[in-house]
PDB file of N, CA and C in Angstrom:
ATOM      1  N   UNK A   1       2.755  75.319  61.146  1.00  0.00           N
ATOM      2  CA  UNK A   1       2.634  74.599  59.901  1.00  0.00           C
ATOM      3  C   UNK A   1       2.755  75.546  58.707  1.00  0.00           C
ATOM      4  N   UNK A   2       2.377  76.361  58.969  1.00  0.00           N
ATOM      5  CA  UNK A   2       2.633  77.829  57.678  1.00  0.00           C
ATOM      6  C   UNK A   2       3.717  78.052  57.291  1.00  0.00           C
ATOM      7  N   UNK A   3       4.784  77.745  58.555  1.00  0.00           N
ATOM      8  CA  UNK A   3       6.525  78.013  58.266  1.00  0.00           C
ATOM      9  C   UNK A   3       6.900  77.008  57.305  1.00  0.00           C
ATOM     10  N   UNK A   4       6.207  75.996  57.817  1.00  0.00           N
ATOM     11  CA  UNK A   4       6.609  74.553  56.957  1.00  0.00           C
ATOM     12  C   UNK A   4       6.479  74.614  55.367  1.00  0.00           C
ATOM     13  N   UNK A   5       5.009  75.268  55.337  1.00  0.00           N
ATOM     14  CA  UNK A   5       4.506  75.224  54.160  1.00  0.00           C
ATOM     15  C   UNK A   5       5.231  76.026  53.366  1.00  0.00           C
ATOM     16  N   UNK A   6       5.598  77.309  53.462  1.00  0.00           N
ATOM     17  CA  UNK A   6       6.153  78.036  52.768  1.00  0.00           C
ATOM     18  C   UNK A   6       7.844  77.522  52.740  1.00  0.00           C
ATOM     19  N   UNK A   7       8.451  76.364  53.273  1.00  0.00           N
ATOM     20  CA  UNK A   7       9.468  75.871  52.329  1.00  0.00           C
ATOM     21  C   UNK A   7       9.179  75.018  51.883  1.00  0.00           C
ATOM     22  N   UNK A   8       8.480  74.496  51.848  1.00  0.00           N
ATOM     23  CA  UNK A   8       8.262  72.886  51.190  1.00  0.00           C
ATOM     24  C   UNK A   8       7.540  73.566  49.371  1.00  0.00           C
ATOM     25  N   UNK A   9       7.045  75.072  49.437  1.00  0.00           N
ATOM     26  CA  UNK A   9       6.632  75.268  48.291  1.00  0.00           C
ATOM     27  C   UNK A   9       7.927  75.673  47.276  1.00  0.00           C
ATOM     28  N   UNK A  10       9.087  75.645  47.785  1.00  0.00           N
ATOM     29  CA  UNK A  10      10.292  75.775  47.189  1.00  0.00           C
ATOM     30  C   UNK A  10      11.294  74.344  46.689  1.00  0.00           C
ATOM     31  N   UNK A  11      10.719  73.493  47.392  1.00  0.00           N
ATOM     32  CA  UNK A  11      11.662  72.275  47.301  1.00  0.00           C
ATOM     33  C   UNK A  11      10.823  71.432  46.096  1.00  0.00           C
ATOM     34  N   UNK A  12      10.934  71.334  44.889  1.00  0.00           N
ATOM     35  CA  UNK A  12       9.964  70.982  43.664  1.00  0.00           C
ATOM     36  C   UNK A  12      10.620  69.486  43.374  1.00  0.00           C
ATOM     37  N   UNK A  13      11.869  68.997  44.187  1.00  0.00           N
ATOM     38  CA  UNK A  13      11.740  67.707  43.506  1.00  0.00           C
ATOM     39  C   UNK A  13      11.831  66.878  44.776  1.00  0.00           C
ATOM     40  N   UNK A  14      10.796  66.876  45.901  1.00  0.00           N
ATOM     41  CA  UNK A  14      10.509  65.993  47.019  1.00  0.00           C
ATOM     42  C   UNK A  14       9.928  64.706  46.359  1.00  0.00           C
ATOM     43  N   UNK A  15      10.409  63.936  47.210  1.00  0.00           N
ATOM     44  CA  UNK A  15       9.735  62.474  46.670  1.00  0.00           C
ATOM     45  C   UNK A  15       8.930  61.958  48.024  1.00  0.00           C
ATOM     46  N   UNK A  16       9.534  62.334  49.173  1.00  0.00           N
ATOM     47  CA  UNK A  16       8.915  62.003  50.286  1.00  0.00           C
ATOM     48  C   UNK A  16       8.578  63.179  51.696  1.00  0.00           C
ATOM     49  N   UNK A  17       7.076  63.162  51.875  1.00  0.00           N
ATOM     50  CA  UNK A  17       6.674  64.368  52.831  1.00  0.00           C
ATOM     51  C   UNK A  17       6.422  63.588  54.032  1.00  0.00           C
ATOM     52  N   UNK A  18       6.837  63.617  55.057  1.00  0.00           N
ATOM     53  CA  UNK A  18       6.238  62.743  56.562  1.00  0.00           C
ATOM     54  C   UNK A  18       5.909  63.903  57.430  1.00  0.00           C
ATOM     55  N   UNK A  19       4.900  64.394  57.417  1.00  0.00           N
ATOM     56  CA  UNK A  19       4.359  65.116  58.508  1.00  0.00           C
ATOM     57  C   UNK A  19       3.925  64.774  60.113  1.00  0.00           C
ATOM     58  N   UNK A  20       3.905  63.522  60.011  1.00  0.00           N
ATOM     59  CA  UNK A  20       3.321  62.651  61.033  1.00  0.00           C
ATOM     60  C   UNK A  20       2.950  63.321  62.688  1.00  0.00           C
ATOM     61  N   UNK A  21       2.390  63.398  62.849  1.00  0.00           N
ATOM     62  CA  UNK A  21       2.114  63.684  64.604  1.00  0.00           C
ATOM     63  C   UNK A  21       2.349  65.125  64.701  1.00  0.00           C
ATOM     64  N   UNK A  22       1.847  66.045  63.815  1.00  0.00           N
ATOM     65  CA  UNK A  22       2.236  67.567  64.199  1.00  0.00           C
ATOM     66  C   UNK A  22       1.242  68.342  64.344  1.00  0.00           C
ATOM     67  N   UNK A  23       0.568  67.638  64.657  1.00  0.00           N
ATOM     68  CA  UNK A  23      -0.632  68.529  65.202  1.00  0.00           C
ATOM     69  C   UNK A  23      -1.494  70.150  64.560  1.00  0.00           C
ATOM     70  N   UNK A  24      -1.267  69.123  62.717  1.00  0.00           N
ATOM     71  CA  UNK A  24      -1.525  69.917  61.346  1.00  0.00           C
ATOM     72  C   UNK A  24      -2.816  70.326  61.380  1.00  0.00           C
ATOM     73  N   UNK A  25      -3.659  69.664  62.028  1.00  0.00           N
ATOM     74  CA  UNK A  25      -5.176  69.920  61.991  1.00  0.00           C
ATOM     75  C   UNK A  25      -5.424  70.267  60.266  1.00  0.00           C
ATOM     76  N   UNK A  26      -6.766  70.972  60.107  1.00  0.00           N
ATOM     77  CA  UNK A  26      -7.202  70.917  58.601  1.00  0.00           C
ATOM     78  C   UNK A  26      -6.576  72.108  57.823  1.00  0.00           C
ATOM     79  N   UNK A  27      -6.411  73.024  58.757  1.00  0.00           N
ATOM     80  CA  UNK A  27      -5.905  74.517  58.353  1.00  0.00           C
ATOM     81  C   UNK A  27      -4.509  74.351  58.064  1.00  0.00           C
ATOM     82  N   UNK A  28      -4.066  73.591  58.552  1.00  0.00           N
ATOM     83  CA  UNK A  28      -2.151  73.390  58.289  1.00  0.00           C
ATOM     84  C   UNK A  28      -2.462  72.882  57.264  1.00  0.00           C
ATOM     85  N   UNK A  29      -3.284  71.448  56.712  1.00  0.00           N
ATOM     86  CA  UNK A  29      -2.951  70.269  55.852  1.00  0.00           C
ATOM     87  C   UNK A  29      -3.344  71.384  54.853  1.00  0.00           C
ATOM     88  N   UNK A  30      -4.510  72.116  54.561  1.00  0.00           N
ATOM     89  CA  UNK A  30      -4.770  72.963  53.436  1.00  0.00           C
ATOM     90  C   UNK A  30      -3.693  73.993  52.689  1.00  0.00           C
ATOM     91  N   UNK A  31      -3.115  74.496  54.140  1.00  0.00           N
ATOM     92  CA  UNK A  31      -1.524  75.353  54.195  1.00  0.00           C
ATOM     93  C   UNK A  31      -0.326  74.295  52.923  1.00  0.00           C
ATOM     94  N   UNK A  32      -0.288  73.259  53.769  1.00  0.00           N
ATOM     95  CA  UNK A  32       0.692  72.528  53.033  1.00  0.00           C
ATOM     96  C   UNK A  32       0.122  71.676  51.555  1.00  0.00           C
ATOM     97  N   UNK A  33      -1.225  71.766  51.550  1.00  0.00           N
ATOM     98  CA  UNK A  33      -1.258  71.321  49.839  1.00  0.00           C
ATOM     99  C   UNK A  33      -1.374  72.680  49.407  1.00  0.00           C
ATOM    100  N   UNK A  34      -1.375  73.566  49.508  1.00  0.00           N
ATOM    101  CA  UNK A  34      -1.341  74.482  48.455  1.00  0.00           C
ATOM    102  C   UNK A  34      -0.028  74.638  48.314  1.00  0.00           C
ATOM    103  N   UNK A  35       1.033  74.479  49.141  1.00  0.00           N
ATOM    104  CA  UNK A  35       2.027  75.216  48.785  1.00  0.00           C
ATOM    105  C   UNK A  35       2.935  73.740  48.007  1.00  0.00           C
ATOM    106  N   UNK A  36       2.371  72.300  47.974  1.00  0.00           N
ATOM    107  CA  UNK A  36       2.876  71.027  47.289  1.00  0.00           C
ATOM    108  C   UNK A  36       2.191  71.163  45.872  1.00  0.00           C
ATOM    109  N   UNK A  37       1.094  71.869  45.688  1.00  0.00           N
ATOM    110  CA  UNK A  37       0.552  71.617  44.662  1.00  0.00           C
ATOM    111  C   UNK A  37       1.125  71.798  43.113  1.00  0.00           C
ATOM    112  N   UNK A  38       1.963  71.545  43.233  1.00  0.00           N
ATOM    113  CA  UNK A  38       2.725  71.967  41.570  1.00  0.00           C
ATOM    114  C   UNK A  38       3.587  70.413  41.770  1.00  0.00           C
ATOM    115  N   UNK A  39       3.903  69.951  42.724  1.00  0.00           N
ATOM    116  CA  UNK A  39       4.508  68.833  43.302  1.00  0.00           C
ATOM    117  C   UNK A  39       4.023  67.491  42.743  1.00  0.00           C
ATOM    118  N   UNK A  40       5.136  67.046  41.507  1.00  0.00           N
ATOM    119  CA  UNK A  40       4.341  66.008  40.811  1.00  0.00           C
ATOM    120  C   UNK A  40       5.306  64.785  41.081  1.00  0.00           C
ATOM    121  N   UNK A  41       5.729  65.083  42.055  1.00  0.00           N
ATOM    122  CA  UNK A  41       7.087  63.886  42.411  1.00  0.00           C
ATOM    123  C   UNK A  41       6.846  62.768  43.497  1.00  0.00           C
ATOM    124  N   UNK A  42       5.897  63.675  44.460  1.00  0.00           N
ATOM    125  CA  UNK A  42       5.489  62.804  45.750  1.00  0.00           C
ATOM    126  C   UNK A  42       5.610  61.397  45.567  1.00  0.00           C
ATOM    127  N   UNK A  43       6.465  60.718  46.159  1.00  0.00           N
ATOM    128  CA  UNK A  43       6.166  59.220  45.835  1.00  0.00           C
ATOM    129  C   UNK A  43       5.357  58.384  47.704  1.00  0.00           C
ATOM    130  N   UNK A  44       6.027  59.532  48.260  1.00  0.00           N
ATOM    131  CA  UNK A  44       5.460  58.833  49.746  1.00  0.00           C
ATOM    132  C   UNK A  44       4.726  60.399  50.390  1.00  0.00           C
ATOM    133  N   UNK A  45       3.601  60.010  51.074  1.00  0.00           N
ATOM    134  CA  UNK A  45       2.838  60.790  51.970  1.00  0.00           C
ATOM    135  C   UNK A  45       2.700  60.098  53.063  1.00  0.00           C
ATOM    136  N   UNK A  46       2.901  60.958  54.260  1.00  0.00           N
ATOM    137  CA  UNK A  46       2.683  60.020  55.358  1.00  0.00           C
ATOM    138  C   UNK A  46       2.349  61.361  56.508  1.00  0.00           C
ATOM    139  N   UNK A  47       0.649  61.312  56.744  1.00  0.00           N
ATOM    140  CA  UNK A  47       0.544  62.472  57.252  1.00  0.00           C
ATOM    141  C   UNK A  47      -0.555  62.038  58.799  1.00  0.00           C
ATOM    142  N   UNK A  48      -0.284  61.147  59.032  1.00  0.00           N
ATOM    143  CA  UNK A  48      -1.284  60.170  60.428  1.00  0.00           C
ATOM    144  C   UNK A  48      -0.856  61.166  61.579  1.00  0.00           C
ATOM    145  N   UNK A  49      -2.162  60.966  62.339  1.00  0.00           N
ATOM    146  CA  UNK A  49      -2.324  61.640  63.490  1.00  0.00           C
ATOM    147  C   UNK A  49      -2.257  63.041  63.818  1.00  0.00           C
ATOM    148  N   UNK A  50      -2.939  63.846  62.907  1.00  0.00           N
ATOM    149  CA  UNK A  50      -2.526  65.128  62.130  1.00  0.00           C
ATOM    150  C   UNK A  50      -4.410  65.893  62.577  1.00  0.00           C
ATOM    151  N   UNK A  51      -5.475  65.307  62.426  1.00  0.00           N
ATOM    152  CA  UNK A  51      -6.581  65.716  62.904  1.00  0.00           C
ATOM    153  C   UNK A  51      -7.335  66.411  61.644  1.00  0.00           C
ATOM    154  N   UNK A  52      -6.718  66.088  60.596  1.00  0.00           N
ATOM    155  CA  UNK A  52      -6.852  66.578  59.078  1.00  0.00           C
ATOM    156  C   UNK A  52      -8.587  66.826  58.579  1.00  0.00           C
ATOM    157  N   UNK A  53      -9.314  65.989  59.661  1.00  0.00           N
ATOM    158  CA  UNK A  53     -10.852  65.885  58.744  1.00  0.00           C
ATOM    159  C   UNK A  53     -11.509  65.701  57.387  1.00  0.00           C
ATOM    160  N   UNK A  54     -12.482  65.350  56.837  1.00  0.00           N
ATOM    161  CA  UNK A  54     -12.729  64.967  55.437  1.00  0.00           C
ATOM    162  C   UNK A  54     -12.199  66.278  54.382  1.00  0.00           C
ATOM    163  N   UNK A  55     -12.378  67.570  55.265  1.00  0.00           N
ATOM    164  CA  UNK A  55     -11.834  68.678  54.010  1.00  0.00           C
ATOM    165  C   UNK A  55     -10.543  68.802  53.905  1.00  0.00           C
ATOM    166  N   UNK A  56      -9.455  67.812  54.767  1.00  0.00           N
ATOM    167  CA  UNK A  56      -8.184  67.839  54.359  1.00  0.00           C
ATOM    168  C   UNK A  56      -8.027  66.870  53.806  1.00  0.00           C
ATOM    169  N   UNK A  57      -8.245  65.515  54.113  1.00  0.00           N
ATOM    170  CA  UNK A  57      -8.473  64.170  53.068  1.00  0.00           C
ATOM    171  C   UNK A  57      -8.745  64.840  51.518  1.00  0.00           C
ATOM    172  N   UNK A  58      -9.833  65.913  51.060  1.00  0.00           N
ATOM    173  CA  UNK A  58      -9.774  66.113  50.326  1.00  0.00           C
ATOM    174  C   UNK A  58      -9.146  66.808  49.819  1.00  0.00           C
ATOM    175  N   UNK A  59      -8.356  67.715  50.393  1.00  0.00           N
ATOM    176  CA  UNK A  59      -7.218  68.664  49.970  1.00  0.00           C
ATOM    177  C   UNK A  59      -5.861  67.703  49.690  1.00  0.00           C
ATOM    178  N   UNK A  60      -5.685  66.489  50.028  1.00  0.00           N
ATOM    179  CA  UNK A  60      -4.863  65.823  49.869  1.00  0.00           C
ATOM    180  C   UNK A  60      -5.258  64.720  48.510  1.00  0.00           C
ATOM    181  N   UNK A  61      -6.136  65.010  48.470  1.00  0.00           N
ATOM    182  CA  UNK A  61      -7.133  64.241  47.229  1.00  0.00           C
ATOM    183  C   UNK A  61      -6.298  64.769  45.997  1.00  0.00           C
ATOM    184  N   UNK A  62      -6.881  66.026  46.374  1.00  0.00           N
ATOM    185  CA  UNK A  62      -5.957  67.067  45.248  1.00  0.00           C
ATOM    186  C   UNK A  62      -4.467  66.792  44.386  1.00  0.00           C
ATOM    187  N   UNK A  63      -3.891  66.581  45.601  1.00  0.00           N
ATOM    188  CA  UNK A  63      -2.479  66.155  45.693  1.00  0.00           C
ATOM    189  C   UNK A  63      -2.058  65.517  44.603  1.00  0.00           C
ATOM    190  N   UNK A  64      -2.587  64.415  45.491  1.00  0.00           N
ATOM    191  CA  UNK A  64      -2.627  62.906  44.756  1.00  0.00           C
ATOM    192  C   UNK A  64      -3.075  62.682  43.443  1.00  0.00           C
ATOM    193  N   UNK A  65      -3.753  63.765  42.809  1.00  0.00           N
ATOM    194  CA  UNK A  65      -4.347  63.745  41.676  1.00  0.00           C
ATOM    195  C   UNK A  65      -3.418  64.144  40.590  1.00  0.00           C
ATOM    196  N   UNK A  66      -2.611  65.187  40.909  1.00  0.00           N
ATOM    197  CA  UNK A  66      -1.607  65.608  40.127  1.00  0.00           C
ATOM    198  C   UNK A  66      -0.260  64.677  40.450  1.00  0.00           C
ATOM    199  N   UNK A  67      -0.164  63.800  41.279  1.00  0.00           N
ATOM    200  CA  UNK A  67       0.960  63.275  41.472  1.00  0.00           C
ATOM    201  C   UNK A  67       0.933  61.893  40.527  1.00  0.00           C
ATOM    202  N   UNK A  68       2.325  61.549  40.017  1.00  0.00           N
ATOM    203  CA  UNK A  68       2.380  60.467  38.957  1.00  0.00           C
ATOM    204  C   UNK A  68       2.461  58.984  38.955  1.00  0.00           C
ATOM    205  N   UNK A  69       3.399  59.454  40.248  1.00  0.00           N
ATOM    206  CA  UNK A  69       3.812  57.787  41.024  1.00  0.00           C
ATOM    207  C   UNK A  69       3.483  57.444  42.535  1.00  0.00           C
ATOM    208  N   UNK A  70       2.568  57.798  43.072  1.00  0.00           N
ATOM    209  CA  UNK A  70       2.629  57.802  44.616  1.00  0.00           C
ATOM    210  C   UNK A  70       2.601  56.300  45.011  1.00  0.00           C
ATOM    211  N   UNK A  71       3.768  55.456  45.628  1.00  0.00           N
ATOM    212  CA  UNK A  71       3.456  54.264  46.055  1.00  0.00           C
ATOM    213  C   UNK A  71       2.504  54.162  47.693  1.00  0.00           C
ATOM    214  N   UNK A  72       2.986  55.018  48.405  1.00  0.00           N
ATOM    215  CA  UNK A  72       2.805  54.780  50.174  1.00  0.00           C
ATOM    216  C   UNK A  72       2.005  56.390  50.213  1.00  0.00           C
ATOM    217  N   UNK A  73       0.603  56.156  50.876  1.00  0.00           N
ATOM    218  CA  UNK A  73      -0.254  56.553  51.769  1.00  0.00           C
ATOM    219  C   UNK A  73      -0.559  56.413  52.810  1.00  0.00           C
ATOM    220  N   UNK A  74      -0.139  57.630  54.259  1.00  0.00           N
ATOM    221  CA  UNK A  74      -0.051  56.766  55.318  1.00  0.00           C
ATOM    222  C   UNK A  74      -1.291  58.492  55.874  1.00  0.00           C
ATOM    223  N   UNK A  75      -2.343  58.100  56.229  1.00  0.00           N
ATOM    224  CA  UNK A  75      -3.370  59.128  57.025  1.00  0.00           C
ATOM    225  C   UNK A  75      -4.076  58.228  58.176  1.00  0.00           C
ATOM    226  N   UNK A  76      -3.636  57.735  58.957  1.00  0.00           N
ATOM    227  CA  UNK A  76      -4.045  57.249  60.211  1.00  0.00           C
ATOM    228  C   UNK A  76      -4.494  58.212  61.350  1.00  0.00           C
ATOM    229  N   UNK A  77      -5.509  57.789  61.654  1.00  0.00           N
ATOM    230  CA  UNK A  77      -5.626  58.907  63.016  1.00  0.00           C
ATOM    231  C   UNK A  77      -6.212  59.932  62.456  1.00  0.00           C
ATOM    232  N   UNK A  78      -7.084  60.551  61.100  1.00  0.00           N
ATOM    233  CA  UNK A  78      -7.184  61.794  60.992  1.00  0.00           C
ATOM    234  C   UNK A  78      -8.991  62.134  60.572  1.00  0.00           C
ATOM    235  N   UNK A  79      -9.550  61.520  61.646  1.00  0.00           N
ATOM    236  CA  UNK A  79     -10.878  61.525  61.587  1.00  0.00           C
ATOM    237  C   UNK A  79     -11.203  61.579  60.151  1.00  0.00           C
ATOM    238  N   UNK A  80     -11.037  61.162  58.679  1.00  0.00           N
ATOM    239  CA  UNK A  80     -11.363  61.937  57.597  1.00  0.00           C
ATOM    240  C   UNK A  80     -12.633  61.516  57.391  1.00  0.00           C
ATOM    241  N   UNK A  81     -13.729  59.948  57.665  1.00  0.00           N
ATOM    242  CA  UNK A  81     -15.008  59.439  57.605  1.00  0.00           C
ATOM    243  C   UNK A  81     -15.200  59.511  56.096  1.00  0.00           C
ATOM    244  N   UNK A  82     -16.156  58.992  55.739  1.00  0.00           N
ATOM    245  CA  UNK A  82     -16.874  58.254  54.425  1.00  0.00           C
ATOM    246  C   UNK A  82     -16.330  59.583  53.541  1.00  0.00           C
ATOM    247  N   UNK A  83     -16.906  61.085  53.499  1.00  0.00           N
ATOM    248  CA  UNK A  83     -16.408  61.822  52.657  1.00  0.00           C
ATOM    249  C   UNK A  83     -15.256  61.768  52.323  1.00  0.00           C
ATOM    250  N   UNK A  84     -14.455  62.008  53.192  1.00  0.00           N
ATOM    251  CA  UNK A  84     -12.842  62.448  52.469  1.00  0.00           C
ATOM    252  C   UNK A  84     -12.156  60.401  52.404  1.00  0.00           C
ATOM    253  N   UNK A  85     -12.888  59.315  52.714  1.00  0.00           N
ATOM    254  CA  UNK A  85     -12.449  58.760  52.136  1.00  0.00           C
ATOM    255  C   UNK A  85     -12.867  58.558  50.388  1.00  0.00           C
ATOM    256  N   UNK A  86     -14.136  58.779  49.880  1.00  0.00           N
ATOM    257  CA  UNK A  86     -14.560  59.101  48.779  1.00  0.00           C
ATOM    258  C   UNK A  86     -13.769  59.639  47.788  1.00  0.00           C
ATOM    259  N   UNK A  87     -13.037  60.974  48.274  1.00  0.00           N
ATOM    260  CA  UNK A  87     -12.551  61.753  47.893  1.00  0.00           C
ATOM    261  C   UNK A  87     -10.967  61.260  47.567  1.00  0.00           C
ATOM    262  N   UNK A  88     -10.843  60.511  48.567  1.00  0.00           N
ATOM    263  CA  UNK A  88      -9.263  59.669  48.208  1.00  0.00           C
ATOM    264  C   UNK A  88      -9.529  58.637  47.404  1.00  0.00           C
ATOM    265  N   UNK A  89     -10.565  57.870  47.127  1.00  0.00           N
ATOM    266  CA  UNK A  89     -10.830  57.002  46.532  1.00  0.00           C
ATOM    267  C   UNK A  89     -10.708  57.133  44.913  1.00  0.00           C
ATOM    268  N   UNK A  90     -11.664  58.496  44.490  1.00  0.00           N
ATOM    269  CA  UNK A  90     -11.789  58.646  43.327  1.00  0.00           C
ATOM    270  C   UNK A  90     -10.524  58.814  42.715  1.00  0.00           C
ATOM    271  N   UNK A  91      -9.194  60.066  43.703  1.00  0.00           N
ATOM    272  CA  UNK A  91      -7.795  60.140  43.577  1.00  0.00           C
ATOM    273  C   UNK A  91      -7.256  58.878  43.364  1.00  0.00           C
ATOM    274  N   UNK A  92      -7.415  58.060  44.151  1.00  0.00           N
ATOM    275  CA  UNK A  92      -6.504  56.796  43.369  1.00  0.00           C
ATOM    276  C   UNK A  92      -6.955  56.144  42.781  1.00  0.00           C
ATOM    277  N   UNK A  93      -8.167  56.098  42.234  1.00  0.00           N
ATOM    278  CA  UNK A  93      -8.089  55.059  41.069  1.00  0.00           C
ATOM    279  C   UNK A  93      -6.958  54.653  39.887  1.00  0.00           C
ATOM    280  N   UNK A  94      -6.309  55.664  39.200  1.00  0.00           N
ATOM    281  CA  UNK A  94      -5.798  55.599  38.771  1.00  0.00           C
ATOM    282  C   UNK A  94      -4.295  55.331  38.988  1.00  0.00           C
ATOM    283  N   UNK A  95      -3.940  54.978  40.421  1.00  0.00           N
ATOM    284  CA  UNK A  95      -2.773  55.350  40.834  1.00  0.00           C
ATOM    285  C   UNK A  95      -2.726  53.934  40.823  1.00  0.00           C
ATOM    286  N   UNK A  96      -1.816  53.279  39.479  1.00  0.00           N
ATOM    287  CA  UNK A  96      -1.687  51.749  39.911  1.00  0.00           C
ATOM    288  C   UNK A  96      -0.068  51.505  40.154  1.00  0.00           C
ATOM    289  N   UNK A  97       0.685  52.639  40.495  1.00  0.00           N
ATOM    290  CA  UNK A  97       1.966  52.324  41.695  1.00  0.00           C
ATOM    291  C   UNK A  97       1.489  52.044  43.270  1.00  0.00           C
ATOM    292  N   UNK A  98       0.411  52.427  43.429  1.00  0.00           N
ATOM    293  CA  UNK A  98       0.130  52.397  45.196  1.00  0.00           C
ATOM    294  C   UNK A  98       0.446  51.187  45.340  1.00  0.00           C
ATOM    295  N   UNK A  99       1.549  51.213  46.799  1.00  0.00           N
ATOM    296  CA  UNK A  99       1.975  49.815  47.185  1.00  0.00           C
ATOM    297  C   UNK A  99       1.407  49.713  48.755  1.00  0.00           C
ATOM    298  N   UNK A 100       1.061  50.724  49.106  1.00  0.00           N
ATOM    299  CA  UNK A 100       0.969  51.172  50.827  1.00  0.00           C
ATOM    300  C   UNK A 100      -0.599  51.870  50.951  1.00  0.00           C
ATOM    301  N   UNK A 101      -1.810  51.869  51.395  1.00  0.00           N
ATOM    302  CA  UNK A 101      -2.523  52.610  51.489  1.00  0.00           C
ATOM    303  C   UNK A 101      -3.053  52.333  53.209  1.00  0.00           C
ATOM    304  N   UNK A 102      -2.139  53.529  54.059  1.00  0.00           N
ATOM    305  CA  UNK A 102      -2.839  53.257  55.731  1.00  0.00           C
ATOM    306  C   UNK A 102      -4.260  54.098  55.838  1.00  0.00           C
ATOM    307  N   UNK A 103      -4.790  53.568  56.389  1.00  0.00           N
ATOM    308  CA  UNK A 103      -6.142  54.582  57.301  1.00  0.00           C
ATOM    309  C   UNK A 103      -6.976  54.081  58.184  1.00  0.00           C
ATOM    310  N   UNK A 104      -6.146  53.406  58.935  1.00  0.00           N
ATOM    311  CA  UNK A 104      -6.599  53.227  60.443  1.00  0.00           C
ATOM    312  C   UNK A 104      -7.212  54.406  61.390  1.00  0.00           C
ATOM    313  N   UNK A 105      -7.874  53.949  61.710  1.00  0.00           N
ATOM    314  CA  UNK A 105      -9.110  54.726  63.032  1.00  0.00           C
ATOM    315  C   UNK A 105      -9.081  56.007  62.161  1.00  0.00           C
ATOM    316  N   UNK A 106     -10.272  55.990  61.212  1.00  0.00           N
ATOM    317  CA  UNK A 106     -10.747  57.129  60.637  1.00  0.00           C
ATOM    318  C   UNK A 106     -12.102  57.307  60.220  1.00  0.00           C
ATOM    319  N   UNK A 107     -12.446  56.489  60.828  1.00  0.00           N
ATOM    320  CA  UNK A 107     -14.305  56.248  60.937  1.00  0.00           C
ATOM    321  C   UNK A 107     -14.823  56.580  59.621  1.00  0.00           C
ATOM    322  N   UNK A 108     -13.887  55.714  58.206  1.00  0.00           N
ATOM    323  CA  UNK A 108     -14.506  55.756  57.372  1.00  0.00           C
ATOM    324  C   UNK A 108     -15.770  54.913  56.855  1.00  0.00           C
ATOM    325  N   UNK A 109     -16.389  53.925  57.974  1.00  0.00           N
ATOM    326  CA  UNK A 109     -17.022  52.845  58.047  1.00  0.00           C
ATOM    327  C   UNK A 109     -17.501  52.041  56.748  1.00  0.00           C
ATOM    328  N   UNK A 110     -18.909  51.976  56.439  1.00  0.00           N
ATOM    329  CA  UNK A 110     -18.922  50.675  55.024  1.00  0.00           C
ATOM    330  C   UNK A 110     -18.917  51.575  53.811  1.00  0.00           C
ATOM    331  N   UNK A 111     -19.371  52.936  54.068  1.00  0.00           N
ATOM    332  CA  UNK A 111     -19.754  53.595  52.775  1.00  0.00           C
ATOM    333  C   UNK A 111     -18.634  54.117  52.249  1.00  0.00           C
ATOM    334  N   UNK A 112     -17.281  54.582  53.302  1.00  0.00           N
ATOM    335  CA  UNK A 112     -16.204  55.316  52.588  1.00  0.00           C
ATOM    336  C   UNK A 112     -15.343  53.579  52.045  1.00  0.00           C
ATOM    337  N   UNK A 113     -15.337  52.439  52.497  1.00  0.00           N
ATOM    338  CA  UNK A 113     -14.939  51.080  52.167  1.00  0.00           C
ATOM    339  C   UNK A 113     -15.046  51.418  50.923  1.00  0.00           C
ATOM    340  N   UNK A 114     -16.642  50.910  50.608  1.00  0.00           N
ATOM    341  CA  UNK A 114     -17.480  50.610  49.172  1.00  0.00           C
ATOM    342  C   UNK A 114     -16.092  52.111  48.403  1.00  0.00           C
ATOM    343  N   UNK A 115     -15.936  53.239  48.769  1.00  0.00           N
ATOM    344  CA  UNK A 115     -15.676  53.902  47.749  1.00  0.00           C
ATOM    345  C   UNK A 115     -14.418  53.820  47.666  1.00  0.00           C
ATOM    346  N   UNK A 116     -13.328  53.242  47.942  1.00  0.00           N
ATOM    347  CA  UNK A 116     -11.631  53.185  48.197  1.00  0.00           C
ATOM    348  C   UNK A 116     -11.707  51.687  47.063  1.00  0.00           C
ATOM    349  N   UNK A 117     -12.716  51.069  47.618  1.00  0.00           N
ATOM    350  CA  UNK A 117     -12.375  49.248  46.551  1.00  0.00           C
ATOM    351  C   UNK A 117     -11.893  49.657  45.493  1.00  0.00           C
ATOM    352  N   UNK A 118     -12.683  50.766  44.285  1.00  0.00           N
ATOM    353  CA  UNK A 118     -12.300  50.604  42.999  1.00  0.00           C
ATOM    354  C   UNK A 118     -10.495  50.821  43.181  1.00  0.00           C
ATOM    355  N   UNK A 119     -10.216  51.905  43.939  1.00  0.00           N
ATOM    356  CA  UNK A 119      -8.431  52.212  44.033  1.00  0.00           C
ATOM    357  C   UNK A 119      -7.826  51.098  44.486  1.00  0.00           C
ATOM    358  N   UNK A 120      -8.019  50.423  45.508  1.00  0.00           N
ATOM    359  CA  UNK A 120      -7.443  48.921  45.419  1.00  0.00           C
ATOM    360  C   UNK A 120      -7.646  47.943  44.486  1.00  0.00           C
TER     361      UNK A 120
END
């Protein structure tokens, strides 16, 4: 994921990142937002089944914060639970392009819910 990261920190007008199923764990996903982070184009993320945990949810928080238009969020599968949904939550509030928001089986149960409503 490090190889990855270090081109993707060269490519400045991506609109769409699909990482999907690469077995990024939290240390890759951290790898690859630092090296997106100037990246204000993202319109699609799609990073499911990746094993990311709440401190990559929140490293992707990040993301999303500097990004302008993100319609599609796809983090399925990436254990992130109530924290790092929090953490995505507060990120999109403001994001009123979101057309897509996945996060299936991520054991964010009622408390990370309660905190995603205001972004929907």
């Amino acid at each position: 994921m490090i190889e990855i990261a270090s081109v993707l920190a060269n490519k400045k007008n991506l609109l769409v990142l699909d990482l999907t199923n690469n077995k990024c764990n939290v240390e890759g996903c951290l790898a690859v937002c630092k090296a997106i982070q100037a990246h204000t184009t993202i319109r699609e993320l799609f990073f499911s089944h990746n094993n990311i945990g709440p401190d990559g949810a929140k490293a992707l928080a990040g993301i999303i914060t500097r990004t302008k238009y993100i319609t599609e969020l796809w983090l399925n599968s990436n254990g992130i639970y109530p924290d790092g949904a929090a953490a995505l939550g507060l990120a999109l509030r403001d994001k009123k392009c979101l057309e897509v928001l996945c996060l299936k089986r991520n054991d964010i149960g009622f408390a990370g819910c309660q905190e995603l409503i205001p972004a929907i």
